[in-house]
Protein backbone atom coordinates (compact mmCIF):
# COMPACT_ATOMS: atom_id res chain seq x y z
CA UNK A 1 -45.46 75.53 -20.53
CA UNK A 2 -41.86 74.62 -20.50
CA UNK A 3 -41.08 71.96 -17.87
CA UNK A 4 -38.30 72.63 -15.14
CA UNK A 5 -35.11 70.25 -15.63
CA UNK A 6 -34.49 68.27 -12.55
CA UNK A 7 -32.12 69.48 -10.07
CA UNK A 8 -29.18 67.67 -9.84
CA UNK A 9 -28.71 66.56 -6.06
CA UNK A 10 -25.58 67.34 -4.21
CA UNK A 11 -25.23 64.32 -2.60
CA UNK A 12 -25.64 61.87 -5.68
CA UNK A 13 -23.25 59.36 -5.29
CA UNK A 14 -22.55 60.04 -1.79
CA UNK A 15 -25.89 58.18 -0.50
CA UNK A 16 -25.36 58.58 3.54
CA UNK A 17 -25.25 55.16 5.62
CA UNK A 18 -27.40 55.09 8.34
CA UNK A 19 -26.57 53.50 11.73
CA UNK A 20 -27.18 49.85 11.71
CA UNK A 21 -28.76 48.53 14.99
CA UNK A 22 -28.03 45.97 17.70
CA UNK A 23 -28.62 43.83 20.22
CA UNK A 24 -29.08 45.12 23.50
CA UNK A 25 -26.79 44.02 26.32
CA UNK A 26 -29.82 41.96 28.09
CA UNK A 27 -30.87 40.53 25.25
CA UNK A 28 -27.51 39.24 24.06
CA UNK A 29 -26.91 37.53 27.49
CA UNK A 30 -30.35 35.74 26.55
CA UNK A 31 -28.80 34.66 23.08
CA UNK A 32 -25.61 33.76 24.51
CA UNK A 33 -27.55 31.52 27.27
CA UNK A 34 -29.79 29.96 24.48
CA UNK A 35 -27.14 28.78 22.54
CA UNK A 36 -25.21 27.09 25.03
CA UNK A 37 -27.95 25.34 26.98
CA UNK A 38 -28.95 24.32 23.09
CA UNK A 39 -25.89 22.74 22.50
CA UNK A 40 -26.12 20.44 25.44
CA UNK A 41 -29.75 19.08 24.49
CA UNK A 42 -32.27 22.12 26.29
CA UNK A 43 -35.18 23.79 24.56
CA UNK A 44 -36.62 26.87 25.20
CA UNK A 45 -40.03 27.05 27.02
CA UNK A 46 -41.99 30.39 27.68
CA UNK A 47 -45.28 31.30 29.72
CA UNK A 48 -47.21 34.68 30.27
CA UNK A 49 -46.15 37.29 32.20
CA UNK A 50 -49.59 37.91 33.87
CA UNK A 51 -50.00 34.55 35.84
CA UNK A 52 -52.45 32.75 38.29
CA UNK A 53 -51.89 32.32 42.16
CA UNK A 54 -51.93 28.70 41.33
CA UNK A 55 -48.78 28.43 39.24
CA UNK A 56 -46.77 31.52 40.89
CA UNK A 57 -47.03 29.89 44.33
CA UNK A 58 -49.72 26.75 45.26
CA UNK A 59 -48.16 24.07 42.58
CA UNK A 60 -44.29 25.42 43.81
CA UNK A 61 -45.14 24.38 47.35
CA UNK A 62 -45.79 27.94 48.31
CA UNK A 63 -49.46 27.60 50.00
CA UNK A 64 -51.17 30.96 50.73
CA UNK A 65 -50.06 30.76 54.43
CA UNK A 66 -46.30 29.51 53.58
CA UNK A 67 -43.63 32.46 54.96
CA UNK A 68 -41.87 31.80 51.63
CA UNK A 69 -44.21 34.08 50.19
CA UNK A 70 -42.75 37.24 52.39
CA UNK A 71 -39.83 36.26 49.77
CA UNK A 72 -42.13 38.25 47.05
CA UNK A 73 -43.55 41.26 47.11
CA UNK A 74 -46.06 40.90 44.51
CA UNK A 75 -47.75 42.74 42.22
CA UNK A 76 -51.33 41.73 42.30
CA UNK A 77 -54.29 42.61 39.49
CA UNK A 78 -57.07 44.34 40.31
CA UNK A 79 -59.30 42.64 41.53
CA UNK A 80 -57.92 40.66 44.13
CA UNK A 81 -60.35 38.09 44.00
CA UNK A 82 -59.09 37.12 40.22
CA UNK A 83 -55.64 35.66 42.13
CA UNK A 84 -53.56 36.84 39.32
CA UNK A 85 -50.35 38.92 39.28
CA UNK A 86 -47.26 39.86 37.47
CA UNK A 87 -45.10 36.75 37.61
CA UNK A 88 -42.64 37.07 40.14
CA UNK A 89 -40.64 34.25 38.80
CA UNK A 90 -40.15 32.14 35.61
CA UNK A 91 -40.78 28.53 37.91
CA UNK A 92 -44.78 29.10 36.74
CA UNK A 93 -43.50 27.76 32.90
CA UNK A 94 -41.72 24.85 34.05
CA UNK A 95 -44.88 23.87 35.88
CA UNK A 96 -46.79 24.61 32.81
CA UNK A 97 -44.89 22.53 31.16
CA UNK A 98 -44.70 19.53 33.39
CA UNK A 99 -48.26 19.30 33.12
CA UNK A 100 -48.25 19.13 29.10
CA UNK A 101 -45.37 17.00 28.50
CA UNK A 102 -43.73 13.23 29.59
CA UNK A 103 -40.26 13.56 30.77
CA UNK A 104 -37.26 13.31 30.06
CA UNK A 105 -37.33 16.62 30.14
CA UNK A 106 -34.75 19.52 29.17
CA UNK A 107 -35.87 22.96 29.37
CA UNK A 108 -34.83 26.91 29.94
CA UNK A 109 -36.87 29.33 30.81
CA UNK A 110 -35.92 33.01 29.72
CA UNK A 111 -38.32 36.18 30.58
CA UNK A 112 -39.37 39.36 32.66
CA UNK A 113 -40.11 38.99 36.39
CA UNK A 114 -41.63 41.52 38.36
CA UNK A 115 -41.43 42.43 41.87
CA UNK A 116 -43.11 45.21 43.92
CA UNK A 117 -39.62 46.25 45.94
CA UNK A 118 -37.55 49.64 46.09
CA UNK A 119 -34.66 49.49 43.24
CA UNK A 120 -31.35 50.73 44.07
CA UNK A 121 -28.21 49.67 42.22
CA UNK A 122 -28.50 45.98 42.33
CA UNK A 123 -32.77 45.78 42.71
CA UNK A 124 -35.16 46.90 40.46
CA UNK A 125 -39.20 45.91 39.79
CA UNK A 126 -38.66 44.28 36.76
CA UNK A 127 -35.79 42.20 35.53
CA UNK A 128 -35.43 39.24 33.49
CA UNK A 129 -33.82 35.52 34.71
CA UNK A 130 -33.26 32.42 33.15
CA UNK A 131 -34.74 28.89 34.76
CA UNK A 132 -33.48 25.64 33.32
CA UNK A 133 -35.22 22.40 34.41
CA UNK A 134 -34.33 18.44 33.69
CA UNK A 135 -36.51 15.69 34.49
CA UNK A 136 -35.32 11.93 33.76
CA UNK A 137 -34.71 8.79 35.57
CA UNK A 138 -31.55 8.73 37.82
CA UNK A 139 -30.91 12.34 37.86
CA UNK A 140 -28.03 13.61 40.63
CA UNK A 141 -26.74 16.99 41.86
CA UNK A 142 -23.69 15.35 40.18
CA UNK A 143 -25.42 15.94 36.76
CA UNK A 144 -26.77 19.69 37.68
CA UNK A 145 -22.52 20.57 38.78
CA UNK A 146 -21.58 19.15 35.18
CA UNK A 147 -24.44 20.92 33.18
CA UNK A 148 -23.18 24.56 34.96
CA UNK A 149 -19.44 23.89 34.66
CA UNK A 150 -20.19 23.99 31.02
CA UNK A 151 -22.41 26.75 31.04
CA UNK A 152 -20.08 28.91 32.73
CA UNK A 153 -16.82 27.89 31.24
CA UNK A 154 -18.77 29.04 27.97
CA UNK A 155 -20.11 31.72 29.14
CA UNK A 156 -17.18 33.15 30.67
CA UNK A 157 -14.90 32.27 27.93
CA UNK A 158 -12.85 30.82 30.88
CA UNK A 159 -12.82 27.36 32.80
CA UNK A 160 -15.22 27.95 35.77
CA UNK A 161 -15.50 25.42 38.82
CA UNK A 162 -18.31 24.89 41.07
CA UNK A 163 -19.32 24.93 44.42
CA UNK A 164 -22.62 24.31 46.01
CA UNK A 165 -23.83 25.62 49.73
CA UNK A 166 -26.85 23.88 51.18
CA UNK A 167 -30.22 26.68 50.77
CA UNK A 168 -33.64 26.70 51.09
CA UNK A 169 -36.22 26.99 48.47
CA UNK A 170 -39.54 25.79 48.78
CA UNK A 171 -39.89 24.03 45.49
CA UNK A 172 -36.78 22.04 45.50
CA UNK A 173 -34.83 19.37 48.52
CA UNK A 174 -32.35 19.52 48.87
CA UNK A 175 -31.65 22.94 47.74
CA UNK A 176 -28.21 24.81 47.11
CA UNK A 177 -26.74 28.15 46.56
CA UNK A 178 -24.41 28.14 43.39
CA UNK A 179 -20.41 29.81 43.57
CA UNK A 180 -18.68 29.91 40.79
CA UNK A 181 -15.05 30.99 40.85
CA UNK A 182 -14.03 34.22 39.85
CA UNK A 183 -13.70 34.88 36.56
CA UNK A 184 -11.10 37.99 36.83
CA UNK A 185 -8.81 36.32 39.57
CA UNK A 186 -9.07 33.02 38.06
CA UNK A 187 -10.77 32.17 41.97
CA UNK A 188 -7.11 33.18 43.54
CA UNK A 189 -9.03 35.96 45.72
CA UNK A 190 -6.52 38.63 46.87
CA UNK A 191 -7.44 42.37 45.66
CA UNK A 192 -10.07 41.28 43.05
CA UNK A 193 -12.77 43.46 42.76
CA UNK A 194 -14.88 41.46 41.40
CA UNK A 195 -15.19 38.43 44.19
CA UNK A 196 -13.77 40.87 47.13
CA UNK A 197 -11.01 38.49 47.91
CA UNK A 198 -13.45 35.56 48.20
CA UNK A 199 -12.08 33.64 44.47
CA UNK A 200 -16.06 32.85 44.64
CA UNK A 201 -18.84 34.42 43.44
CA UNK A 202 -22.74 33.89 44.13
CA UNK A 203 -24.64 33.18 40.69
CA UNK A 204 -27.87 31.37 41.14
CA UNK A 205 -30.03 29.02 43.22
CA UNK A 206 -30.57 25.75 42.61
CA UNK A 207 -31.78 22.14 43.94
CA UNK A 208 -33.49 18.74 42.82
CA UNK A 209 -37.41 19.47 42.22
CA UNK A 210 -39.56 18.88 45.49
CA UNK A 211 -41.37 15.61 44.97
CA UNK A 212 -44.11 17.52 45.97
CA UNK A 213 -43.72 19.50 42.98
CA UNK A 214 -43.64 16.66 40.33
CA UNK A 215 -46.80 15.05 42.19
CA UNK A 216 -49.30 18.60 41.21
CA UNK A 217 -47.99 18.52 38.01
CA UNK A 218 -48.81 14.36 37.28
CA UNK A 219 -45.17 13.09 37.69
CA UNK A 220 -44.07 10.30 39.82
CA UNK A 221 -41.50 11.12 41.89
CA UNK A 222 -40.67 7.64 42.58
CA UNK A 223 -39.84 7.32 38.98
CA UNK A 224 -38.50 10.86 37.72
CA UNK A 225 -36.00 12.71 39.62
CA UNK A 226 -34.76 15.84 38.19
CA UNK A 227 -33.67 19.33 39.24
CA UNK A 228 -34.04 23.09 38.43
CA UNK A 229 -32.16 26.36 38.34
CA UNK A 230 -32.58 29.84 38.34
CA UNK A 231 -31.02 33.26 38.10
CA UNK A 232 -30.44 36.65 36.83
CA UNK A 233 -30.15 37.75 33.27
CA UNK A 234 -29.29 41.55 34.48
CA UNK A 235 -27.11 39.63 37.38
CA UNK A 236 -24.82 37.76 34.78
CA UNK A 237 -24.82 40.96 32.27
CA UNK A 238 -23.77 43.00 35.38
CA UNK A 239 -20.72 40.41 36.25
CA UNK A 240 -19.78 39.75 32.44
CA UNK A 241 -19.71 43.33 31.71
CA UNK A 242 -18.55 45.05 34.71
CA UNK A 243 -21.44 47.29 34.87
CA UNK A 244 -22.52 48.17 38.74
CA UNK A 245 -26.19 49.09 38.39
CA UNK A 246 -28.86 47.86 37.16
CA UNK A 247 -30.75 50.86 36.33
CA UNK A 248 -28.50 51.47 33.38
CA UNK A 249 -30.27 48.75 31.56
CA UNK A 250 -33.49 50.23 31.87
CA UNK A 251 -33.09 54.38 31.05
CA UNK A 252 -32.81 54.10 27.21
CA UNK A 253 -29.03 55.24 27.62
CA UNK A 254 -27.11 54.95 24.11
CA UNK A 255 -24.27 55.76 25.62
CA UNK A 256 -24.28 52.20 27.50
CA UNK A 257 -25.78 49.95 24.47
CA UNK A 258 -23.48 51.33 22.18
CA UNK A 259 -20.47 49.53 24.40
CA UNK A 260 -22.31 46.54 23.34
């Protein structure tokens, strides 16, 4: 039986390219974040996701009957009595890591939070944030304002200053809100969109560790100082890249990773 001669194909020569993938927008923040806080001495830490009442709240100086914990609407596992949840914060792997290693300490913390709230354009259930934590001798606010100014002045591709506004946290005293100026005025205010005329903008919270902390975790806080920060990966996407809801990062839109 005579065998059939292959068919030439059409498209020999002309082999199609496929589209070639990328990061998305949250996880390039991350990146971006990494390799800046790497470049001034921090390594990344991580935890899990599905975390014990003990390091979500009792080892931060949030006791079971604290008002703090009205802060967080929780998501609690089934069944109660387990006293775990989703984490509602990254804190839980800096107090991991206390525990398992001698200062000094330089840390980040990247991952997904969760949080059992209504979502709108700037709040949604689950987002990501970024935690950074140092733990030494002799450590000052002074040292936290010098550590963001670079962070931000990177980050932003444009020289950022800083101002702090006294807060409460639990976990941290004193404790301050972080401003940084506006990246799109240059902090000159007027018609900006971006700061509303302020020249400031509200990035993160921040503050030297309680002492109470470092003591549950086997740190002497008349020894070790240190403090910690926190804040939002989708919040610093959002401001980088103009976007003005958070949702977007979440639907599986192309037509918003492909910006990116």
């Amino acid at each position: 039986m005579p065998q059939k001669k292959d068919k030439k194909r059409k498209d020999k020569g002309n082999a199609r390219s496929e589209p070639v993938g990328h990061f998305h927008p949250l996880t390039q923040v991350i990146n971006d974040a990494v390799s800046i806080f790497a470049e001034m001495g921090f390594v990344v830490a991580s935890g899990p996701e599905v975390e014990t009442e003990h390091y979500n709240f009792d080892v931060l100086n949030i006791p079971d009957n604290h008002p703090a914990r009205d802060m967080w609407d929780t998501f609690w596992l089934k069944p109660k009595s387990a006293k775990k949840l989703l984490r509602t914060h990254t804190s839980p792997v800096q107090a991991r890591y206390m525990e398992k290693n001698k200062p000094p300490i330089r840390i980040i913390s990247p991952g997904k939070t969760f949080r059992y709230e209504a979502t709108d354009a700037t709040h949604e259930a689950q987002f990501y944030q970024i935690e950074g934590l140092m733990i030494d001798k002799d450590i000052t606010l002074a040292h936290l304002k010098g550590i963001l100014e670079i962070f931000f002045s990177k980050f932003f591709g444009k020289k950022t200053d800083i101002r702090f506004r006294p807060s409460y946290f639990p976990f941290v005293e004193p404790g301050v809100e972080v401003d940084i100026s506006c990246f799109k005025c240059s902090g000159k205010g007027g018609k900006c969109s971006l700061c509303k005329g302020n020249g400031f903008i509200e990035i993160m919270g921040a503050g030297m560790v309680h002492p109470y902390v470092l003591k549950q975790v086997g740190i002497d806080p008349n020894v070790y100082q240190g403090f910690a920060f926190g804040t939002g990966v989708d919040r610093l996407a959002m401001l980088k890249y103009e976007i003005d809801d958070i949702r977007l990062f979440y639907q599986g839109d192309l037509r918003l990773v492909n910006q990116f």
